[in-house]
Protein backbone atom coordinates (compact mmCIF):
# COMPACT_ATOMS: atom_id res chain seq x y z
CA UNK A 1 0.00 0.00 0.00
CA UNK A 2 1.81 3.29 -1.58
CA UNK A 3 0.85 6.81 0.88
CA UNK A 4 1.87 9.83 0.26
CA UNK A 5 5.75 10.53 1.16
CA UNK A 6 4.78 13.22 3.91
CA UNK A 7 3.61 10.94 6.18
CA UNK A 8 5.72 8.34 5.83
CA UNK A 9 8.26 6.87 9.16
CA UNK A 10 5.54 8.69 11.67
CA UNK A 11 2.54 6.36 13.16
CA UNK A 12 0.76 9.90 13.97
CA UNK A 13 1.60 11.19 10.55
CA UNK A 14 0.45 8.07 9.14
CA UNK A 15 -2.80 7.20 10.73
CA UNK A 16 -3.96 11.27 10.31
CA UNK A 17 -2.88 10.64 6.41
CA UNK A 18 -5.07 7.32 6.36
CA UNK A 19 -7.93 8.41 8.45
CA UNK A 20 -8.17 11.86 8.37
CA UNK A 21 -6.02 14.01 5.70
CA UNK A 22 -8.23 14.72 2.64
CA UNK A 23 -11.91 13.07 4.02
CA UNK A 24 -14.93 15.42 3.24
CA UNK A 25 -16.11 16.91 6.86
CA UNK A 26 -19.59 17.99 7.25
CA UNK A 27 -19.53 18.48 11.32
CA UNK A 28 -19.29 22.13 12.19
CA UNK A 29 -17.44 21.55 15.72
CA UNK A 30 -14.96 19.11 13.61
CA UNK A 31 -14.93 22.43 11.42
CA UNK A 32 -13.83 24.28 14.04
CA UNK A 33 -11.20 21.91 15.30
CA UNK A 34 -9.42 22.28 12.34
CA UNK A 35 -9.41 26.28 12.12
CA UNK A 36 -8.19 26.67 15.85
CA UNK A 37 -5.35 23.32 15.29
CA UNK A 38 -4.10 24.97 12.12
CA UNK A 39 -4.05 28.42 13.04
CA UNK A 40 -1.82 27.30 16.45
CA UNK A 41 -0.02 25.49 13.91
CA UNK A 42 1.05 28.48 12.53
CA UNK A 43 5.38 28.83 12.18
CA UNK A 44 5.28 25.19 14.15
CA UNK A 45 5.15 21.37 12.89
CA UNK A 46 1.88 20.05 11.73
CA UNK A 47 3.14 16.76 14.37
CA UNK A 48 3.94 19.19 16.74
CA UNK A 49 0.06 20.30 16.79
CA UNK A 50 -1.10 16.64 16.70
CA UNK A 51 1.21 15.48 19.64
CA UNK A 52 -1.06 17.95 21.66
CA UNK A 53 -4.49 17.41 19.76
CA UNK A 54 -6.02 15.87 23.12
CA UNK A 55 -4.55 18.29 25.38
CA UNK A 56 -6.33 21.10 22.99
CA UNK A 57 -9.41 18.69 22.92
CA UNK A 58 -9.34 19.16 26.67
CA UNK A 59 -8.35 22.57 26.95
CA UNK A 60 -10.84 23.72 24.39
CA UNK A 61 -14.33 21.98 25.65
CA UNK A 62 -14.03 19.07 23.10
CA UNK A 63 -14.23 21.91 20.44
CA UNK A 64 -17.24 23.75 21.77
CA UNK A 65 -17.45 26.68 19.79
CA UNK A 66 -20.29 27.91 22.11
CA UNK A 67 -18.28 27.75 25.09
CA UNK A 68 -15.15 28.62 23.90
CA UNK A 69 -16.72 32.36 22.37
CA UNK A 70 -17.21 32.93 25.90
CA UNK A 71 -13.89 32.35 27.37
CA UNK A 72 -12.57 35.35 29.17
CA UNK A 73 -8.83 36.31 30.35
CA UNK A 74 -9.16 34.72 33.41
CA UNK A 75 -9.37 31.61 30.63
CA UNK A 76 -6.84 32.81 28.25
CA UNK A 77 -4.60 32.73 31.72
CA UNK A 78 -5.61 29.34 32.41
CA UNK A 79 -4.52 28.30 29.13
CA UNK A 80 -1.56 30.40 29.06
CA UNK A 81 -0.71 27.63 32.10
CA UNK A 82 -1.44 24.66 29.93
CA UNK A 83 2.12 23.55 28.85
CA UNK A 84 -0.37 20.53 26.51
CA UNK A 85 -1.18 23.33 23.84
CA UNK A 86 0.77 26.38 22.48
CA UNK A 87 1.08 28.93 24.69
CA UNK A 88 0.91 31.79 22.52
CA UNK A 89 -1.40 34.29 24.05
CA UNK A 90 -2.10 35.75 20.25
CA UNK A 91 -2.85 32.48 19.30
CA UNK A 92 -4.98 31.71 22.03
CA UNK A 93 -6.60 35.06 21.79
CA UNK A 94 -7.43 34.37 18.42
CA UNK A 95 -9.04 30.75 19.03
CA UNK A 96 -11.62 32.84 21.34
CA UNK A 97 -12.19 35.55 18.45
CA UNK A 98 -12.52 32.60 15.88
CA UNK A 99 -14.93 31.07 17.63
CA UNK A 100 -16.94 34.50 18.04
CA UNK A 101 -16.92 34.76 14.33
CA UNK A 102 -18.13 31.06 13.24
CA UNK A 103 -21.26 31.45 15.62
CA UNK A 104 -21.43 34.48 13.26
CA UNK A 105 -21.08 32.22 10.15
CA UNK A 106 -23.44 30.24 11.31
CA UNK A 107 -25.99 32.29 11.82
CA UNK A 108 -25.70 33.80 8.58
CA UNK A 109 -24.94 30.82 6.43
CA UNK A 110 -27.30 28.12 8.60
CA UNK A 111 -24.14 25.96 9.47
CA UNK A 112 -19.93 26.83 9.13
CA UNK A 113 -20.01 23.82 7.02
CA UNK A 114 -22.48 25.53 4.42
CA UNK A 115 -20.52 28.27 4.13
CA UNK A 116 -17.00 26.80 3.79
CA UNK A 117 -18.18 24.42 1.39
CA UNK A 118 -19.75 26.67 -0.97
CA UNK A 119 -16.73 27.68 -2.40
CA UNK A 120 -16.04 24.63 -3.85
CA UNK A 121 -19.83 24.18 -5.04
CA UNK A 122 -20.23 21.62 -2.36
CA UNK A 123 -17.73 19.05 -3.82
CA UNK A 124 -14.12 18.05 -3.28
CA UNK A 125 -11.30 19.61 -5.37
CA UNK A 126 -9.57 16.36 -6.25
CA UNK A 127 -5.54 17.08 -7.83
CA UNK A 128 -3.76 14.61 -9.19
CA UNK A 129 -0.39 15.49 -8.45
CA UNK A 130 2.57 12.87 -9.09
CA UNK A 131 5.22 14.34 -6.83
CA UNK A 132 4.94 15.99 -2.96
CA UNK A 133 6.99 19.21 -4.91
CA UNK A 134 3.76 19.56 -7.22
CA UNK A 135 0.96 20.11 -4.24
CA UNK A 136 1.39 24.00 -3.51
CA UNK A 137 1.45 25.71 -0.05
CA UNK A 138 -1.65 28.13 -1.33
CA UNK A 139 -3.86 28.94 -4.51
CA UNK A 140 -6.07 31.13 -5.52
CA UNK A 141 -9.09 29.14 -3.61
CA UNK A 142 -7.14 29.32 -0.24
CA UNK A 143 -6.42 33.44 -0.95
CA UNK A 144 -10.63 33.85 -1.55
CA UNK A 145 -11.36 31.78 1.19
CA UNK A 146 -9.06 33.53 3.81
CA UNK A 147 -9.95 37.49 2.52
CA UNK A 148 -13.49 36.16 3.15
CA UNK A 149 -12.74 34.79 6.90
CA UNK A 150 -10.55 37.96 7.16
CA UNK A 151 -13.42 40.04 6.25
CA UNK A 152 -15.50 38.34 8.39
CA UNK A 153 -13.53 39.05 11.66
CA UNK A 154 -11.26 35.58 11.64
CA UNK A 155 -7.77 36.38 12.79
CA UNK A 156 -4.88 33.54 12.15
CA UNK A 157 -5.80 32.05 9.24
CA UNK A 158 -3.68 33.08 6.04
CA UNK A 159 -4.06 31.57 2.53
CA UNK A 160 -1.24 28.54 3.90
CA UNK A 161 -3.21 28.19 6.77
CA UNK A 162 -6.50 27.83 5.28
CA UNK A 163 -5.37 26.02 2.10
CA UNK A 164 -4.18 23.74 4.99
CA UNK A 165 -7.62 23.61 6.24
CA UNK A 166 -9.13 22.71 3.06
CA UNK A 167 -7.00 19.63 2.60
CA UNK A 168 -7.58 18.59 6.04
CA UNK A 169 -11.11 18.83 5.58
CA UNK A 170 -11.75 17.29 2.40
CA UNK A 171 -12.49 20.51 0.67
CA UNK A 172 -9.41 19.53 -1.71
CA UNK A 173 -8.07 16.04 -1.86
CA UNK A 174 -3.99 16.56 -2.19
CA UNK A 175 -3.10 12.28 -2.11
CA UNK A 176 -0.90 12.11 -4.60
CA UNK A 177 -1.91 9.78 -7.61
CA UNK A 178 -0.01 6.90 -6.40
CA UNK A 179 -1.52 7.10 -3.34
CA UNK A 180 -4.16 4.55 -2.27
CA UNK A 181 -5.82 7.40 -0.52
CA UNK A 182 -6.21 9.26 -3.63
CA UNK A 183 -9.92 8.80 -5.11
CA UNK A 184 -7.95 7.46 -8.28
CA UNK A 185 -6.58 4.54 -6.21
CA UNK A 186 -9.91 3.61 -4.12
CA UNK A 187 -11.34 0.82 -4.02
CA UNK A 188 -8.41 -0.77 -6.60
C-alpha cells in the first residue's frame, strides 16, 4: 500500500494521512477543530500540533465553539498555564475571536459547514499530483477563502493556513496519484 511521502516513518503522521487528511467533513465543531489546530499550527510542525491534539481537545471543551466564544482572560490565563497546547497568548486570543466569528457564520450561512463548502460548489477539489513538490502551499481558492474569513472578523488564518484547512477537511483532496488514498486509487 503506496501513501503519500509526507507521512511516511511517523505512526501519527500516518494514521492522520489514512484516516483523516483529505476526508470530506460535514460536522461544524470538527470544522472548528481544524481552524483553531491549524491556526496554532502556525510557524510550528503540523506533528507538533497533533502530539497535543487531546490536550487542545481538553483545553478547548471538546471543540465547543459555544463555550469557547465565551472564554474570558481569566481563561486565556488558564490556558496560558497549559504547557499541553501552544502557549501563545495571540494564538490563544485568536481561538476565542474565531470562535466569536463562526457562531457568526453560522448564523448567517445556517451551518460553518455551508458556508466553507460553498466555495467549492459543495464538492471536493480532487488534484492529481505525481510528486509531494507539485501540491502548492496556497492557490487562488485558499487566498478567496481567507480574505473572506478575514473580512469576516477571523484572525490567524492566512491563505497557507486555510489552504491547509481545506486539505484537512476534504475541501481539496492533495493524495498524490499513487496514493491509495487518492480517489484514483480507491477501491483498486
Amino acid at each position: 500500500m503506496e501513501r503519500c511521502p509526507w507521512c511516511l516513518g511517523n505512526e501519527i503522521y500516518m494514521k492522520y494521512h489514512d484516516e483523516e487528511w483529505g476526508v470530506p467533513v460535514h460536522v461544524d465543531r470538527k470544522h472548528f477543530e481544524f481552524l483553531v489546530l491549524e491556526s496554532a499550527q502556525a510557524g510550528l510542525n503540523w506533528l507538533t500540533i497533533l502530539k497535543k491534539r487531546e490536550n487542545y481537545r481538553e483545553a478547548y471543551d471538546n471543540f465547543d465553539f459555544e463555550k469557547v466564544a465565551l472564554y474570558d482572560e481569566s481563561k486565556v490565563e488558564e490556558l496560558m498555564q497549559n504547557s499541553g497546547i501552544i502557549r501563545n497568548r495571540r494564538k490563544i486570543e485568536a481561538s476565542i475571536n474565531n470562535a466569536r466569528c463562526f457562531i457568526n457564520v453560522r448564523k448567517e450561512f445556517g451551518s460553518f459547514d455551508s458556508y466553507i463548502w460553498s466555495f467549492v460548489d459543495n464538492k471536493p477539489v480532487v488534484t492529481h499530483w505525481d510528486d509531494i513538490s507539485q501540491v502548492p502551499a496556497s492557490t487562488q481558492l485558499s487566498d478567496t477563502v481567507s480574505r473572506d474569513l478575514k473580512k469576516r472578523g477571523f484572525k490567524f488564518l492566512g491563505t497557507v493556513i486555510v489552504y491547509s484547512h481545506l486539505q484537512a477537511t476534504g475541501l481539496i483532496n492533495d493524495h498524490l496519484s499513487s496514493c491509495f488514498r487518492s480517489l484514483g486509487q480507491v477501491g483498486k
